[in-house]
Structures are given as structure tokens and as C-alpha cells.
C-alpha atoms as a PDB file:
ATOM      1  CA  UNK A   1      71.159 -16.020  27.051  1.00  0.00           C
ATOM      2  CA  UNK A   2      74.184 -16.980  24.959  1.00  0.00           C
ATOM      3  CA  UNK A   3      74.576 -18.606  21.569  1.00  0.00           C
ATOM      4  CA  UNK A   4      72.196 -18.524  18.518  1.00  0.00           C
ATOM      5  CA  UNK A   5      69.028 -16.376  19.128  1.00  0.00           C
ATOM      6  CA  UNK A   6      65.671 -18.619  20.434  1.00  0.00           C
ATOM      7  CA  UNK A   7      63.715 -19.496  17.561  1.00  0.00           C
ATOM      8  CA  UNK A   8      60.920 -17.188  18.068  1.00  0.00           C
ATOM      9  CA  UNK A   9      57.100 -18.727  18.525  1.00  0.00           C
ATOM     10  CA  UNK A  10      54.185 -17.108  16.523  1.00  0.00           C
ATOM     11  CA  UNK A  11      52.278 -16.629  19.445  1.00  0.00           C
ATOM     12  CA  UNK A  12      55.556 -14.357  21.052  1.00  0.00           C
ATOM     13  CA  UNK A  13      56.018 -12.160  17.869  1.00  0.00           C
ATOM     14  CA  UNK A  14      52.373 -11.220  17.888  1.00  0.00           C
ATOM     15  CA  UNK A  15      52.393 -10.850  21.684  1.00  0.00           C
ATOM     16  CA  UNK A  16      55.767  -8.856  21.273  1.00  0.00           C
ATOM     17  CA  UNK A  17      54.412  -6.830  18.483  1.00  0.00           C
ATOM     18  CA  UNK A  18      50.968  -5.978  20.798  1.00  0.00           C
ATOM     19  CA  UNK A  19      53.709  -4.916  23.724  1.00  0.00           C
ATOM     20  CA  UNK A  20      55.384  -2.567  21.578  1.00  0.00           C
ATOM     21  CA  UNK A  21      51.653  -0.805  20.424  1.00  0.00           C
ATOM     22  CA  UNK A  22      50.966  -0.216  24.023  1.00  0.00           C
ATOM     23  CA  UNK A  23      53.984   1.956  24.516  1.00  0.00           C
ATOM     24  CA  UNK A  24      54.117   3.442  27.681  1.00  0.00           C
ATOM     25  CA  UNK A  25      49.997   3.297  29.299  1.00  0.00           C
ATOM     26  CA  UNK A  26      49.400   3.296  32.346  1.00  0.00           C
ATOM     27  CA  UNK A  27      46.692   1.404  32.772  1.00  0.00           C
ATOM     28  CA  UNK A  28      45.911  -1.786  30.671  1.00  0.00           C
ATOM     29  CA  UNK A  29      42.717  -4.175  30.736  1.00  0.00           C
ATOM     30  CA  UNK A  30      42.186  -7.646  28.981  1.00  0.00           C
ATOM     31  CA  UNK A  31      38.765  -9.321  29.418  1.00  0.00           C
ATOM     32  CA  UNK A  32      38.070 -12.885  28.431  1.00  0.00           C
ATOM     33  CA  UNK A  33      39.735 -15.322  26.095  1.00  0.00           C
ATOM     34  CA  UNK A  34      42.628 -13.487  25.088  1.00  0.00           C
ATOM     35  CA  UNK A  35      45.430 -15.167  25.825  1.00  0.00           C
ATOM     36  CA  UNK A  36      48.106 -13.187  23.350  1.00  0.00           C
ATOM     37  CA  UNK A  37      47.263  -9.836  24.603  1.00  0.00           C
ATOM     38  CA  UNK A  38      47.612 -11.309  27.904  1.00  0.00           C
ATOM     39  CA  UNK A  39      50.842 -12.055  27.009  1.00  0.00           C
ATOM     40  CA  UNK A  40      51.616  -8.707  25.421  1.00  0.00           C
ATOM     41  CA  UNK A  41      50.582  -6.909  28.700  1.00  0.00           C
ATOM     42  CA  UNK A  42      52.146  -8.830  31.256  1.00  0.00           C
ATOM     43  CA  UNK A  43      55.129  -8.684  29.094  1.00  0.00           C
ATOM     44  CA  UNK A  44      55.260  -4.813  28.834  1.00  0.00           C
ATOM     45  CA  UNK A  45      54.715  -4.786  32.942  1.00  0.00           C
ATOM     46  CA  UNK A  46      57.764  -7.079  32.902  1.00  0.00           C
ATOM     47  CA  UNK A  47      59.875  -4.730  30.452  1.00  0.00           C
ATOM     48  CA  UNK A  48      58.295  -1.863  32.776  1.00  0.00           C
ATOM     49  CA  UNK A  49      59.326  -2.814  36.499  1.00  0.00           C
ATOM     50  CA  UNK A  50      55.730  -3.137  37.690  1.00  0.00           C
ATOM     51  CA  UNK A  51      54.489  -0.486  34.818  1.00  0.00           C
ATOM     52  CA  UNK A  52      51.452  -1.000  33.352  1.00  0.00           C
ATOM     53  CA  UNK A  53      49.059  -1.868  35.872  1.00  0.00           C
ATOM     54  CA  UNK A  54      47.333  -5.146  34.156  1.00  0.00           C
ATOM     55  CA  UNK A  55      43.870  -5.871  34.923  1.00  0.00           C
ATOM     56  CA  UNK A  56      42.950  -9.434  33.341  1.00  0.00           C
ATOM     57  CA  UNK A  57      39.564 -10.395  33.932  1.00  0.00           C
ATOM     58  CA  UNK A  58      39.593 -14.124  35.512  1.00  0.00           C
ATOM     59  CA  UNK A  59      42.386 -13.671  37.908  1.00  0.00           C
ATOM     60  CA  UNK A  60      43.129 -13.164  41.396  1.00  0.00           C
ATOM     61  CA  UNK A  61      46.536 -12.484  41.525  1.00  0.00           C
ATOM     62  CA  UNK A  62      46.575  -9.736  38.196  1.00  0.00           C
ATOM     63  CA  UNK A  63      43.589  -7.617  38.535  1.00  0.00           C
ATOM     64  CA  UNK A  64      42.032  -4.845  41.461  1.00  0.00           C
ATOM     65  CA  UNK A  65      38.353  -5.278  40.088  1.00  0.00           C
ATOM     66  CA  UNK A  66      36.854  -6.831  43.171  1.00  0.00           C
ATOM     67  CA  UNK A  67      33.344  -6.938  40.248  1.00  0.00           C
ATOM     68  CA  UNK A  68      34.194  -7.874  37.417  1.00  0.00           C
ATOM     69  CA  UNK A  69      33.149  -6.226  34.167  1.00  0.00           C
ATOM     70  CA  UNK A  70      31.274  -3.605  35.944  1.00  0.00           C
ATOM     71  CA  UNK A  71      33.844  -2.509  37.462  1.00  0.00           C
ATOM     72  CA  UNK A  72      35.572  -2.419  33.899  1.00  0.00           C
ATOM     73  CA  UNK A  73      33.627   0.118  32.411  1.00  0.00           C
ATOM     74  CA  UNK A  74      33.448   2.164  35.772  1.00  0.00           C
ATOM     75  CA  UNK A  75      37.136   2.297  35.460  1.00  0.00           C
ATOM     76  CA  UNK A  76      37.071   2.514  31.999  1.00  0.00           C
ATOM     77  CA  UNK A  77      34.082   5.680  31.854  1.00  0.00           C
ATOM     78  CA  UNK A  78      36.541   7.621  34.932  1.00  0.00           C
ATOM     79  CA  UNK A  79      39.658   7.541  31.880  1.00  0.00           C
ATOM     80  CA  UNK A  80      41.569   5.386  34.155  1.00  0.00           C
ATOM     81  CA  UNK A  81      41.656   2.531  31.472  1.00  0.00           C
ATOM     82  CA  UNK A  82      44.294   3.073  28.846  1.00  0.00           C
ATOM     83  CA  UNK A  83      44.312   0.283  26.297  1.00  0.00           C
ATOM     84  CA  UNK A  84      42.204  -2.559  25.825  1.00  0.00           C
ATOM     85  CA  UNK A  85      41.536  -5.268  23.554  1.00  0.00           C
ATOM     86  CA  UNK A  86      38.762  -6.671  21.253  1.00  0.00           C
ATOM     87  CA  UNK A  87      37.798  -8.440  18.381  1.00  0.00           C
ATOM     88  CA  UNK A  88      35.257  -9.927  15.676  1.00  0.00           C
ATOM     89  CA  UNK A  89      33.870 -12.194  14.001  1.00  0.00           C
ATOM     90  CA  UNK A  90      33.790  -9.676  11.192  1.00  0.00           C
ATOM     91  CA  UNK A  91      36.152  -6.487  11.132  1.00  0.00           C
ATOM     92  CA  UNK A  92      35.623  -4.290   8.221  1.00  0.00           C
ATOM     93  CA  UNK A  93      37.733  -1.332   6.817  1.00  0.00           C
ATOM     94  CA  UNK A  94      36.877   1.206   8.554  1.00  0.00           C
ATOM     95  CA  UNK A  95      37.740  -0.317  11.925  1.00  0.00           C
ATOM     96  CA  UNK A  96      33.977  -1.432  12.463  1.00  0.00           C
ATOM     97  CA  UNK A  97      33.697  -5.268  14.115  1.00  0.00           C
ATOM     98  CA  UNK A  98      30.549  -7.205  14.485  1.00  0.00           C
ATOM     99  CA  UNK A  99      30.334  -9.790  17.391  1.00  0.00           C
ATOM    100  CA  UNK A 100      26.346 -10.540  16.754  1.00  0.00           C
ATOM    101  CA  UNK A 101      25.430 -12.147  13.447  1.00  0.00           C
ATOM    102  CA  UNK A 102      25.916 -12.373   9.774  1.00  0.00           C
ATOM    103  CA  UNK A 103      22.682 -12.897   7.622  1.00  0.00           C
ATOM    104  CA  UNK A 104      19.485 -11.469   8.590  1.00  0.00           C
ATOM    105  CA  UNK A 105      18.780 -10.537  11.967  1.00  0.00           C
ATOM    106  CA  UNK A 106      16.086 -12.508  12.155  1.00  0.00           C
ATOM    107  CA  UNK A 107      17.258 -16.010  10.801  1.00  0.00           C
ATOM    108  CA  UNK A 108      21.326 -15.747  10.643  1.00  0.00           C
ATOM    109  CA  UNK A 109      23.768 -17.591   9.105  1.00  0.00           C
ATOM    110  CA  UNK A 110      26.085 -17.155  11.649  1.00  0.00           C
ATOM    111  CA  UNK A 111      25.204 -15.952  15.119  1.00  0.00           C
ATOM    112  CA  UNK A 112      28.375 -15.219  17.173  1.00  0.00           C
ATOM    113  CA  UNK A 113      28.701 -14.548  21.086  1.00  0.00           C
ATOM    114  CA  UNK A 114      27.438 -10.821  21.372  1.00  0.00           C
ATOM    115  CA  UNK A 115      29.030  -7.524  22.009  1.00  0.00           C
ATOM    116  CA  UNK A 116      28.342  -7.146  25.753  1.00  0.00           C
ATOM    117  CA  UNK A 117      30.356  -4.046  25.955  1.00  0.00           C
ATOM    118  CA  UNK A 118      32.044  -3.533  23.039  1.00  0.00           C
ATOM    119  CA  UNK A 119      30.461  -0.689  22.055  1.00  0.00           C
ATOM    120  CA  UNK A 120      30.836   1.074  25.160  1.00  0.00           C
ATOM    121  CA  UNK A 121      34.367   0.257  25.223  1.00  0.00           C
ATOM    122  CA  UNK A 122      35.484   1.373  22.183  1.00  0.00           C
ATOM    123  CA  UNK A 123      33.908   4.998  22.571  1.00  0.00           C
ATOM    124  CA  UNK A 124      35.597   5.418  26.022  1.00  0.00           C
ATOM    125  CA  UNK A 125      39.440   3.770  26.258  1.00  0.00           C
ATOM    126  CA  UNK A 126      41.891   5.982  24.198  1.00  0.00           C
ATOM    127  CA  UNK A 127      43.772   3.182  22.662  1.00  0.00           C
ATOM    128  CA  UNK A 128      41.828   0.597  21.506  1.00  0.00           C
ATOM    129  CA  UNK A 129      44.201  -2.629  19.944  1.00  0.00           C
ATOM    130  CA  UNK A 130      42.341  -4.753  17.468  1.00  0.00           C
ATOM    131  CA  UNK A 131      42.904  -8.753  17.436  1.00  0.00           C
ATOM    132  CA  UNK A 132      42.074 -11.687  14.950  1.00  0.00           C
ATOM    133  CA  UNK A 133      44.132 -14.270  14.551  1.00  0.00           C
ATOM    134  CA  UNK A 134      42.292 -15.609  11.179  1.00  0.00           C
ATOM    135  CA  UNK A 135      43.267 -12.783   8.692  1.00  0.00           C
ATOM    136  CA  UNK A 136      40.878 -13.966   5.975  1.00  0.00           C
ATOM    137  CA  UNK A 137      38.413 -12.434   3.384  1.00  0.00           C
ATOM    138  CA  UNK A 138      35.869 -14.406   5.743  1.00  0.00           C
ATOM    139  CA  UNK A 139      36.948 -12.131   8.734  1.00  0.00           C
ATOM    140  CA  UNK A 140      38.232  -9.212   7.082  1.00  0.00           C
ATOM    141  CA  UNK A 141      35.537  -7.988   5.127  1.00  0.00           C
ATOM    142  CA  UNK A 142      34.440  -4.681   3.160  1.00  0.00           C
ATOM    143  CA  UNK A 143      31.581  -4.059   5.279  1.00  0.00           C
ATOM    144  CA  UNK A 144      30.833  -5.857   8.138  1.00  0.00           C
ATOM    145  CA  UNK A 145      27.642  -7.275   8.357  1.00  0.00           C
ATOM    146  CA  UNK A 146      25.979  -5.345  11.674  1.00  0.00           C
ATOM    147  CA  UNK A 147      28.020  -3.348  13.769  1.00  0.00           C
ATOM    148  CA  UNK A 148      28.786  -4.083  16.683  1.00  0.00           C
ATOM    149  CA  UNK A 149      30.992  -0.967  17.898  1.00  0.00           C
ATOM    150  CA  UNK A 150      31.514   1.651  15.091  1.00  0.00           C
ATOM    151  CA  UNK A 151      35.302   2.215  14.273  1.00  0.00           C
ATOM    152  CA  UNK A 152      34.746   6.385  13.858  1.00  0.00           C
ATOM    153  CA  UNK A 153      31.972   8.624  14.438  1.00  0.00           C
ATOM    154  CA  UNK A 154      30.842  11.713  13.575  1.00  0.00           C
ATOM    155  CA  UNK A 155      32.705  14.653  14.244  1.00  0.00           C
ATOM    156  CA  UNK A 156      29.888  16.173  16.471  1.00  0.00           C
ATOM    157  CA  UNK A 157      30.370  13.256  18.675  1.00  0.00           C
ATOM    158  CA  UNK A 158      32.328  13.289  21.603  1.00  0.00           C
ATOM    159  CA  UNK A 159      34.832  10.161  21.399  1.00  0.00           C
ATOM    160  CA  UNK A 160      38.144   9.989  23.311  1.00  0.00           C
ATOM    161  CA  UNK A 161      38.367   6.205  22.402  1.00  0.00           C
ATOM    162  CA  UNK A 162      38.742   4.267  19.658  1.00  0.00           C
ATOM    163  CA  UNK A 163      40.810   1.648  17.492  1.00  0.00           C
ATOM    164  CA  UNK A 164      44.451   2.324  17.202  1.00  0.00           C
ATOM    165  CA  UNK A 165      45.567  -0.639  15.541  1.00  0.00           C
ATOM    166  CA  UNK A 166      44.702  -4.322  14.051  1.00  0.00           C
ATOM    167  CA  UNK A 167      47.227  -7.200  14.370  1.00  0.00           C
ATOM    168  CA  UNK A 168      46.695 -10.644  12.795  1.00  0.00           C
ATOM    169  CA  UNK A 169      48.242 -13.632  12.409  1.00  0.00           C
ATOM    170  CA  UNK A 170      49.481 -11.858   8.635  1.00  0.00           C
ATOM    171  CA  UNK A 171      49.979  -8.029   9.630  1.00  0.00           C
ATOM    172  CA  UNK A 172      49.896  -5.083  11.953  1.00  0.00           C
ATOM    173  CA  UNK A 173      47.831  -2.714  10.346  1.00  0.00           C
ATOM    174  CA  UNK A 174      47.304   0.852  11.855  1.00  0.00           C
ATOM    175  CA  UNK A 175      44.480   2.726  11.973  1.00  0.00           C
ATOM    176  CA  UNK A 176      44.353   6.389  10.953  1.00  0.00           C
ATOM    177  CA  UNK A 177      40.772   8.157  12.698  1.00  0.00           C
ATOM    178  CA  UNK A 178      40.963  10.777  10.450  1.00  0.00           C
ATOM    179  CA  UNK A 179      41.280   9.082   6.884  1.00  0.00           C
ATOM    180  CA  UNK A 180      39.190   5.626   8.323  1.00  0.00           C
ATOM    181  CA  UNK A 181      41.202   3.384   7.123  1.00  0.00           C
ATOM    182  CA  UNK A 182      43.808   1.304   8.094  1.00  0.00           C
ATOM    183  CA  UNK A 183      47.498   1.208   6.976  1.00  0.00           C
ATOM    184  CA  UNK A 184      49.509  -1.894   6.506  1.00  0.00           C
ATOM    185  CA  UNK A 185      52.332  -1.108   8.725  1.00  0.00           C
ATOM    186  CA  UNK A 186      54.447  -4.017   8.437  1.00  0.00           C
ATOM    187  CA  UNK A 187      54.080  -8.283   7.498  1.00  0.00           C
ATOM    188  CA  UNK A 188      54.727 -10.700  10.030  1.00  0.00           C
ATOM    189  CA  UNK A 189      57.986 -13.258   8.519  1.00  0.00           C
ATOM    190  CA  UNK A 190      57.096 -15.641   6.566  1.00  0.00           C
ATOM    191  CA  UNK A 191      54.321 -13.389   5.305  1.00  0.00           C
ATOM    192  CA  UNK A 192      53.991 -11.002   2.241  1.00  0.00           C
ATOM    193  CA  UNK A 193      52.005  -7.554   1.396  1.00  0.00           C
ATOM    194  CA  UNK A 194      50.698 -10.095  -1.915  1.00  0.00           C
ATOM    195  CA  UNK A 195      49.342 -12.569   0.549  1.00  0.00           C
ATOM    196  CA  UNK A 196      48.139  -9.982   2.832  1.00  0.00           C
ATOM    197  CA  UNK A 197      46.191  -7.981  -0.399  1.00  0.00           C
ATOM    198  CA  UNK A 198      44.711 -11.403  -1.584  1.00  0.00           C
ATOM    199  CA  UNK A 199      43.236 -12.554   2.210  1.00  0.00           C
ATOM    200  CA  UNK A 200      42.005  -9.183   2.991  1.00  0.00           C
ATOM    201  CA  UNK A 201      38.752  -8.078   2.434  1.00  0.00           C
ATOM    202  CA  UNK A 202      38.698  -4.043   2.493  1.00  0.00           C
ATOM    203  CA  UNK A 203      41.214  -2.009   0.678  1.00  0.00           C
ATOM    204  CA  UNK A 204      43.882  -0.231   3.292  1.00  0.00           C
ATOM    205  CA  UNK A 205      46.768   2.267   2.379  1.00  0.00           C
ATOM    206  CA  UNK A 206      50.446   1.132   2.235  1.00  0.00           C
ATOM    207  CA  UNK A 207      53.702   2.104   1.563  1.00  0.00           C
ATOM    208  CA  UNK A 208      56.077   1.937  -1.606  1.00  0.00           C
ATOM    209  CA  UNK A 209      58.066  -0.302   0.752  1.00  0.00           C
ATOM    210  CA  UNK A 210      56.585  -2.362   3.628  1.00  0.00           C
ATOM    211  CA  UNK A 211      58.811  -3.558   6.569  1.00  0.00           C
ATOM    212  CA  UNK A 212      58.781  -6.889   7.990  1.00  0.00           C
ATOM    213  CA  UNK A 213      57.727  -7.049  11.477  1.00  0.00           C
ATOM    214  CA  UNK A 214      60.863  -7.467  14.038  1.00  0.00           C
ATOM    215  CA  UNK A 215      61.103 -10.584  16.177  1.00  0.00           C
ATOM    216  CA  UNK A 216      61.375  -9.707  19.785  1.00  0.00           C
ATOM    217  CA  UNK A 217      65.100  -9.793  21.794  1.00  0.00           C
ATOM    218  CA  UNK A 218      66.581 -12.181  23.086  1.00  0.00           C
ATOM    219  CA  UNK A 219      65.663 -10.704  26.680  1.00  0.00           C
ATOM    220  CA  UNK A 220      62.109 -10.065  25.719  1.00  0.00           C
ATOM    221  CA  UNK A 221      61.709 -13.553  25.431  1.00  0.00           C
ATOM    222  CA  UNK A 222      63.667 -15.010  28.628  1.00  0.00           C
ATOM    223  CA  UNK A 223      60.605 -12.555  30.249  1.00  0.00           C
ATOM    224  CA  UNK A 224      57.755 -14.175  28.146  1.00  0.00           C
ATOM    225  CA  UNK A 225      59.143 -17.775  29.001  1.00  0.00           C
ATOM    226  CA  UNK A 226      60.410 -17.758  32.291  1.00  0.00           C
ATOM    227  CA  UNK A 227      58.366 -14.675  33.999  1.00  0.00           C
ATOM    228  CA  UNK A 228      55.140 -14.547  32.040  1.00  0.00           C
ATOM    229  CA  UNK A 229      54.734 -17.637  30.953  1.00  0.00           C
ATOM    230  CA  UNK A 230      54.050 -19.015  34.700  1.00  0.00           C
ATOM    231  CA  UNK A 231      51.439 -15.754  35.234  1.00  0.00           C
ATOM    232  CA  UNK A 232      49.386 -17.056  32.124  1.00  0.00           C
ATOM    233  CA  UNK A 233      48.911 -20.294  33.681  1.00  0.00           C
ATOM    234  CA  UNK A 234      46.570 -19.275  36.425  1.00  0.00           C
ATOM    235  CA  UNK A 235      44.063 -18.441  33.588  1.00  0.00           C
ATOM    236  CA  UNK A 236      45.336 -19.620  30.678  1.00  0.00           C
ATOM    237  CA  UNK A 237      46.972 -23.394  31.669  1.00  0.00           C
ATOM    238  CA  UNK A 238      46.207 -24.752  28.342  1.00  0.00           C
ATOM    239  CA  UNK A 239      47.683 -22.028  26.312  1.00  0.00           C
ATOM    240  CA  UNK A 240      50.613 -21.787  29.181  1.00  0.00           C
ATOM    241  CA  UNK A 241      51.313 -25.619  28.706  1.00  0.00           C
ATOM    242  CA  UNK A 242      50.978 -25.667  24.696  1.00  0.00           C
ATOM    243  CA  UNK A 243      52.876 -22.499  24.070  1.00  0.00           C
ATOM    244  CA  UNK A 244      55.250 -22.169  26.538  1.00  0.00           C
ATOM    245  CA  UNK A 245      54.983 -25.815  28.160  1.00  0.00           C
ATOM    246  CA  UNK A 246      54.810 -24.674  31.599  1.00  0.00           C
ATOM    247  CA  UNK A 247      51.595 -26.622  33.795  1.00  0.00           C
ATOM    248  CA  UNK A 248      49.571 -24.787  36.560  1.00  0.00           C
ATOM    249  CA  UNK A 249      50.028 -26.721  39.689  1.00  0.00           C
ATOM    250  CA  UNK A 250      46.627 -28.606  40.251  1.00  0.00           C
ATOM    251  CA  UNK A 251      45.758 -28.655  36.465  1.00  0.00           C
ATOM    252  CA  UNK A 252      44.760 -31.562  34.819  1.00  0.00           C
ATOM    253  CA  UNK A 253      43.715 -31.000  30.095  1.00  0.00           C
ATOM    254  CA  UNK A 254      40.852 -33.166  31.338  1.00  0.00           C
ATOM    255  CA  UNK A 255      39.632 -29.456  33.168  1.00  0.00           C
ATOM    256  CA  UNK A 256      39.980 -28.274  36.572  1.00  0.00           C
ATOM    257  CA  UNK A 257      37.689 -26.058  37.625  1.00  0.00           C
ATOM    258  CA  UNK A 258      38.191 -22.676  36.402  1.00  0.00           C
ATOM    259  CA  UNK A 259      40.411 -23.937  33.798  1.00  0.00           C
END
């Protein structure tokens, strides 16, 4: 690629920035409705020659679960998972999320999909990568409502899993187990550590001087566009087709099945 850099998409710096937190796994795992970490993943296998396996959930040609989700956690309670992704309708400070409801049990407010196996997940797959693309004080909150999956626990408590890191559509924040808390590692362009205090929630640590995130190479995103972007489409055509304008064969926005 020659010339003036590509003007870099939102959805490729986050999905660049996800890449570069899972480093060199083995093993990586993306369940349902997460298109960007999709992208991060199969764009780290790309960078990798073949390396990470990538298990997404929903397709045929990018997985070697013959069962599904069961076979997830199987994998995932053997160690042989090594980063996965998940997310919250509420995410507090201390790396807690709550997928259930906000409001009393009973009679919410808010009543969002469920955990299904969140919880389970979190405890068990070392590196555990945070997502919401709405960084707000809605989303980001000082305590989350119910908890879902617990962030920490106690130190009696056997955990080789847990969150590693949170990445928004503001920040990548880390998360340090020890302290429980996050630190704001660096802002996304076009984005500053002022905006980032004002929509967030729950205090986090910083330092004097906060970097700005770096926008992927030039190579990085030839792979996204012309390697990755075609894998997507098998589960993810309409993000494929907005994003990266590439159209599964057979797909229709009016919805094929299993679109």
C-alpha cells in the first residue's frame, strides 16, 4: 500500500487496539454479537500465520465446537481457552458487569438479556477483555446495580481468570487485580482524559501524562479489509457490508437466514 496512510475506521482502531491486548494466546473464543472482537481475533490469527486458534460461536468455517456453548466452558474449565470477551449493560469500577437488571429485582427498570455464563467465564479464562462501546455515566457506573460476574474475589478463592482490560468507544482502560481498579491507559483520537473523567462513572487511576491510542499500520489494515473483512461476513454480513462494504454471497439486509 503506497501513498498517504488509509484513513483509519473507528471500528478498526478498537479492533486493532483489542488485537494488540491479546498478545500472543493461544487459544481465543468470541460468543455472540461481537462483531469488533471478532475482528480483533481474526486479525491477530492473520498477523499470526494461523496463530491464535479462533473459536467464534455461529460459524462453521472458524470454530472446532461441534456444541456450542457447552462445549465453551468444557474447553474453557480444561484451561484451553485463553482470552475471551464480554460485556454489560452496567460495568462498575471494580471490573464488576451486570447483564440482568437495574431497579429492583422484582419490578426493574431495565431488564437486560442475562448472564448465561458470564460468571463462569470470568472465574475460569486467564485473560478476560472487557467491551462497551457506549462509554457513558449510564454504562459506566460506581456500582453496578447486581452483579452479574464479580471483577475480583477474595483472596481465599481460587481464580485463574479474570478481567484484564476495558476498551470503549473513549479509552482502553486496564485493569490492575490487585489494587481493583482500572487504569486509563491511553484515549482513543479525537478523544480526551477530560471527556473520558466527565462520561465515566467510577473513579480509575491515571497517569501525569496519558498517551493517545495508536492507529493500526498500514498492513494491519490491508489484513482487516481484504482478509478479515470477507471471514466476518459469514456471521456478521451486516457489519461486513457497513464497515468494510464487502456482501456475503446469498445475503440479502432484508435477512437471510442465519443472518
Amino acid at each position: 500500500m503506497s501513498g498517504a496512510p488509509p484513513e483509519v475506521r473507528d471500528e478498526e482502531l478498537l479492533a486493532d487496539t483489542i488485537a494488540r491486548l491479546i498478545g500472543e494466546a493461544r487459544h481465543v473464543a468470541i460468543g455472540n454479537a461481537s462483531p469488533i472482537p471478532a475482528t480483533a481475533a481474526l486479525t491477530a490469527r492473520a498477523r499470526g500465520n494461523g496463530r491464535p486458534t479462533v473459536s467464534l460461536l455461529g460459524s462453521r468455517r472458524h470454530t472446532f465446537f461441534n456444541d456450542g456453548g457447552r462445549e465453551l466452558f468444557d474447553c474453557a474449565g480444561q484451561g484451553r481457552i485463553d482470552v475471551f470477551f464480554l460485556s454489560g449493560g452496567e460495568i462498575d469500577g471494580e471490573g464488576n458487569i451486570n447483564l440482568v437488571s437495574i431497579g429492583d429485582y422484582d419490578k426493574p427498570t431495565v431488564r437486560f438479556p442475562g448472564s448465561f455464563g458470564s460468571a463462569y467465564l470470568y472465574y475460569v479464562v486467564p485473560k478476560v477483555i472487557l467491551f462497551r462501546l457506549e462509554h457513558s455515566r449510564r454504562t459506566l457506573v460506581p456500582r453496578v446495580s447486581f452483579v452479574s460476574a464479580p471483577g475480583t474475589s477474595a483472596p481465599n478463592v481460587h481464580r485463574p481468570g479474570g478481567p484484564v482490560a476495558l476498551v470503549t468507544n473513549r479509552c482502553l482502560f486496564a485493569f490492575e487485580r490487585a489494587r481493583r481498579r482500572f487504569r486509563l491507559e491511553s484515549v482513543h483520537p479525537g478523544h480526551t482524559v477530560a471527556e473520558v473523567i466527565e462520561h465515566t462513572g467510577f473513579d480509575f487511576d491515571r497517569p501525569d501524562s496519558v498517551p493517545v491510542t495508536p492507529a493500526p499500520s498500514a498492513e494491519t489494515i490491508r489484513l482487516m479489509r481484504e482478509t478479515v473483512a470477507p471471514q466476518l461476513a459469514e456471521v456478521y454480513p451486516q457489519f461486513a457490508e457497513r464497515v468494510f462494504g464487502i456482501r456475503r454471497a446469498g445475503w440479502s439486509p432484508q435477512g437471510a437466514i442465519g443472518a
